[in-house]
C-alpha atoms as a PDB file:
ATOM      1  CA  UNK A   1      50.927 143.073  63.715  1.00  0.00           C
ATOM      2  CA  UNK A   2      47.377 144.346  64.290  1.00  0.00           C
ATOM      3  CA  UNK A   3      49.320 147.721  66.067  1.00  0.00           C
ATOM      4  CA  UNK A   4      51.466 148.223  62.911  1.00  0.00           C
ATOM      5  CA  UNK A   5      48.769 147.683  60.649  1.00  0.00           C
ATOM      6  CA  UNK A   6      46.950 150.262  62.326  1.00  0.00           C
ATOM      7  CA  UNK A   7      49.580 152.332  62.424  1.00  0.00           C
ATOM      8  CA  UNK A   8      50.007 152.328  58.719  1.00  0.00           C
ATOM      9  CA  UNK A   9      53.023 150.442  59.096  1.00  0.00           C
ATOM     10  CA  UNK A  10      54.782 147.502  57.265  1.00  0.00           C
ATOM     11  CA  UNK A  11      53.863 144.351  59.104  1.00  0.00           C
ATOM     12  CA  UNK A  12      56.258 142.213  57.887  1.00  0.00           C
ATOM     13  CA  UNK A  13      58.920 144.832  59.525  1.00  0.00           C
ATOM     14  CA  UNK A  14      56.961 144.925  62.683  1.00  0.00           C
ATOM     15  CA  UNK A  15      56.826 140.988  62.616  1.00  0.00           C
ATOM     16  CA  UNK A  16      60.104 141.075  62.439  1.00  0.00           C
ATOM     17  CA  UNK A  17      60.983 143.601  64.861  1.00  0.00           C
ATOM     18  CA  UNK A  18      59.308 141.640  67.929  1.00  0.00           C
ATOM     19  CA  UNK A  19      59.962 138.115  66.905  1.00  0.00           C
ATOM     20  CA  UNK A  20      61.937 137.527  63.958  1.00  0.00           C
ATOM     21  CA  UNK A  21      60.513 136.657  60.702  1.00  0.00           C
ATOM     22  CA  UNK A  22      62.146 133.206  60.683  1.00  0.00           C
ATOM     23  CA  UNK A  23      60.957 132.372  64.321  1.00  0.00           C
ATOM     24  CA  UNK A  24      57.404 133.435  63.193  1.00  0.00           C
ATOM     25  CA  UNK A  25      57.397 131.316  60.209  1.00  0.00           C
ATOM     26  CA  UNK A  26      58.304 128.359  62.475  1.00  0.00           C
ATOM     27  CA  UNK A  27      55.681 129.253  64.901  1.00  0.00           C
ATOM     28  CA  UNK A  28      53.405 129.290  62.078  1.00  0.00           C
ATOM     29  CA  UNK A  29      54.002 126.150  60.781  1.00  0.00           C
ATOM     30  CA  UNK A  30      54.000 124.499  64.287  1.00  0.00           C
ATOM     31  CA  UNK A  31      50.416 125.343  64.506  1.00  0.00           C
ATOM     32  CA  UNK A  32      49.495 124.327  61.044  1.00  0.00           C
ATOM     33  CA  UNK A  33      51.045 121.059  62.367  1.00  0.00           C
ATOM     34  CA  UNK A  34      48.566 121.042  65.454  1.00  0.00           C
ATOM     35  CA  UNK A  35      45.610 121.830  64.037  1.00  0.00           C
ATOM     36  CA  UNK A  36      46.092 119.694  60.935  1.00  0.00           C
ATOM     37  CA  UNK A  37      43.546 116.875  60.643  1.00  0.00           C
ATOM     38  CA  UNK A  38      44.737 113.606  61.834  1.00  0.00           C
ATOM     39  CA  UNK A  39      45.978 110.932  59.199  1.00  0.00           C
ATOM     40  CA  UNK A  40      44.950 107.793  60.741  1.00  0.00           C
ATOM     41  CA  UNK A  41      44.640 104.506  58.918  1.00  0.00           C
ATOM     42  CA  UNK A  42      41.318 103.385  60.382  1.00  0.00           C
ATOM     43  CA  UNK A  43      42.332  99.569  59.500  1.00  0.00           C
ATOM     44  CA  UNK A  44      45.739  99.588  61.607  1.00  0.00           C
ATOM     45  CA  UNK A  45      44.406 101.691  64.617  1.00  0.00           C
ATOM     46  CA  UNK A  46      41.371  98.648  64.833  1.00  0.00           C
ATOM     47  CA  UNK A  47      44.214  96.143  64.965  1.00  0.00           C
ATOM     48  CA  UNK A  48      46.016  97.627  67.812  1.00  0.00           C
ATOM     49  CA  UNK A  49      43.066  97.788  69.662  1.00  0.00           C
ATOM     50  CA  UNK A  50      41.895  94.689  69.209  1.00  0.00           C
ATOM     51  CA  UNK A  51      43.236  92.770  72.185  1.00  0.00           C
ATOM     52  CA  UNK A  52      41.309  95.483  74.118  1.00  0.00           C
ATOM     53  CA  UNK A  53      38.036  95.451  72.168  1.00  0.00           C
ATOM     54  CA  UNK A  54      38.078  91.652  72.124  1.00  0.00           C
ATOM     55  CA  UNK A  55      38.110  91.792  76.073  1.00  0.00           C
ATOM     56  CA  UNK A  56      34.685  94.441  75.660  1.00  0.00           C
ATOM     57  CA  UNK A  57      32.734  93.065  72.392  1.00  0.00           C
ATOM     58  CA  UNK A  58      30.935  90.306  74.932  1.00  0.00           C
ATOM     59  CA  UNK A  59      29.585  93.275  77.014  1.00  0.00           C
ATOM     60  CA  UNK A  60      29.101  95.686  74.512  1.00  0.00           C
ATOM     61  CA  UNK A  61      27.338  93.397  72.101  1.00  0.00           C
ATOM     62  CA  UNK A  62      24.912  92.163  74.552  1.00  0.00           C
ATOM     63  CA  UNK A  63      23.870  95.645  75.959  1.00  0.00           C
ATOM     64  CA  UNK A  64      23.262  97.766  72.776  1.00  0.00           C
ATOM     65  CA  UNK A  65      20.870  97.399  70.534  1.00  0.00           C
ATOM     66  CA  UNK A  66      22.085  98.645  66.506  1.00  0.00           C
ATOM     67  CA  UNK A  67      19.779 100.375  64.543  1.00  0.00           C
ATOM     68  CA  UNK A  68      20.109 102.243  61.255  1.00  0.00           C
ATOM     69  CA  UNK A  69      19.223 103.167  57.756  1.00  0.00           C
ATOM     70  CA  UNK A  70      18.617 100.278  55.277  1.00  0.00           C
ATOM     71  CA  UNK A  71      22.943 102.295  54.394  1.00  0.00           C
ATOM     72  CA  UNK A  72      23.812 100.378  57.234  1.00  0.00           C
ATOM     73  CA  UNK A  73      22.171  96.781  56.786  1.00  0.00           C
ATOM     74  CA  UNK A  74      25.761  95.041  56.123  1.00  0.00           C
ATOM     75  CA  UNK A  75      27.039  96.456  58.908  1.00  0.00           C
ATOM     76  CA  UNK A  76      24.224  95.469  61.241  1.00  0.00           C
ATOM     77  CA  UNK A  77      23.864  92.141  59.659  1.00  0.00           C
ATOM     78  CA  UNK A  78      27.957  91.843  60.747  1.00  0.00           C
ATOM     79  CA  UNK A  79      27.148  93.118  64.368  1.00  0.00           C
ATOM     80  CA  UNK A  80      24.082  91.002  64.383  1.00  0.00           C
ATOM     81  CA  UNK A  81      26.274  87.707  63.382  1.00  0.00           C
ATOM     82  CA  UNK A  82      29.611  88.411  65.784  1.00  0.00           C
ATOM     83  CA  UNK A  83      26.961  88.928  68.611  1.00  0.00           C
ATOM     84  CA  UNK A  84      25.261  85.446  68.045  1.00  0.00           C
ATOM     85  CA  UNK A  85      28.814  84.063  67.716  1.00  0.00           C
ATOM     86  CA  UNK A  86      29.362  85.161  71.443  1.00  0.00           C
ATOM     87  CA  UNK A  87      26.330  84.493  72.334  1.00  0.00           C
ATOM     88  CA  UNK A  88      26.476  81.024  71.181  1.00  0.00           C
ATOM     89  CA  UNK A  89      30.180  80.700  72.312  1.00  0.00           C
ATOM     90  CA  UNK A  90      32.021  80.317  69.565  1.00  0.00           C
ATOM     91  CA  UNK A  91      33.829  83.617  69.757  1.00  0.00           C
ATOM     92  CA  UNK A  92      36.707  83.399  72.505  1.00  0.00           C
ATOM     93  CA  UNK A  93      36.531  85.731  75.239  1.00  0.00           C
ATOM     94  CA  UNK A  94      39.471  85.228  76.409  1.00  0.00           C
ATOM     95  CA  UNK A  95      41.779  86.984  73.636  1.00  0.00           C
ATOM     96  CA  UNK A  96      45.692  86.527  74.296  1.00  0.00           C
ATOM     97  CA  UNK A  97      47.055  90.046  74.047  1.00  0.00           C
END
């Protein structure tokens, strides 16, 4: 393309010369595919990991410590109350998976 371009060519005929129009349209839209921002639904990829986070929250809880802007009291407050729950042991550890 960048050739026929220079060349004063068409690029669309020289696109289509080396690799097809159609197959460059595909190829094109493959990598729009690829490089398109994931859709994930935050919610539903939590609850497939939760067997697996339930196994780490213990640890993790107990070896961070949260901080943040006054943005982020609720969620510290929620941190701050599933930590005491484990702490206190009436969170099970021992999540079925």
């Amino acid at each position: 393309m960048i050739d026929a371009n220079e060349k004063g060519e068409d690029v669309s005929s020289a696109i289509d010369r080396t690799v097809h129009w159609r197959e460059f349209v595909r190829s094109v839209q493959a990598v729009d595919r690829l490089i398109a921002p994931d859709v994930v639904d935050g919610k539903t990829d939590l609850l497939s990991r939760y067997p697996t986070a339930g196994k780490m929250a213990p640890d993790f809880l107990s070896t961070f410590v949260f901080r943040g802007h006054s943005v982020a009291a609720n969620l510290l407050r929620a941190l701050a109350t599933i930590t005491d729950l484990y702490r206190m042991g009436k969170r099970h550890q021992d999540h079925q998976g």
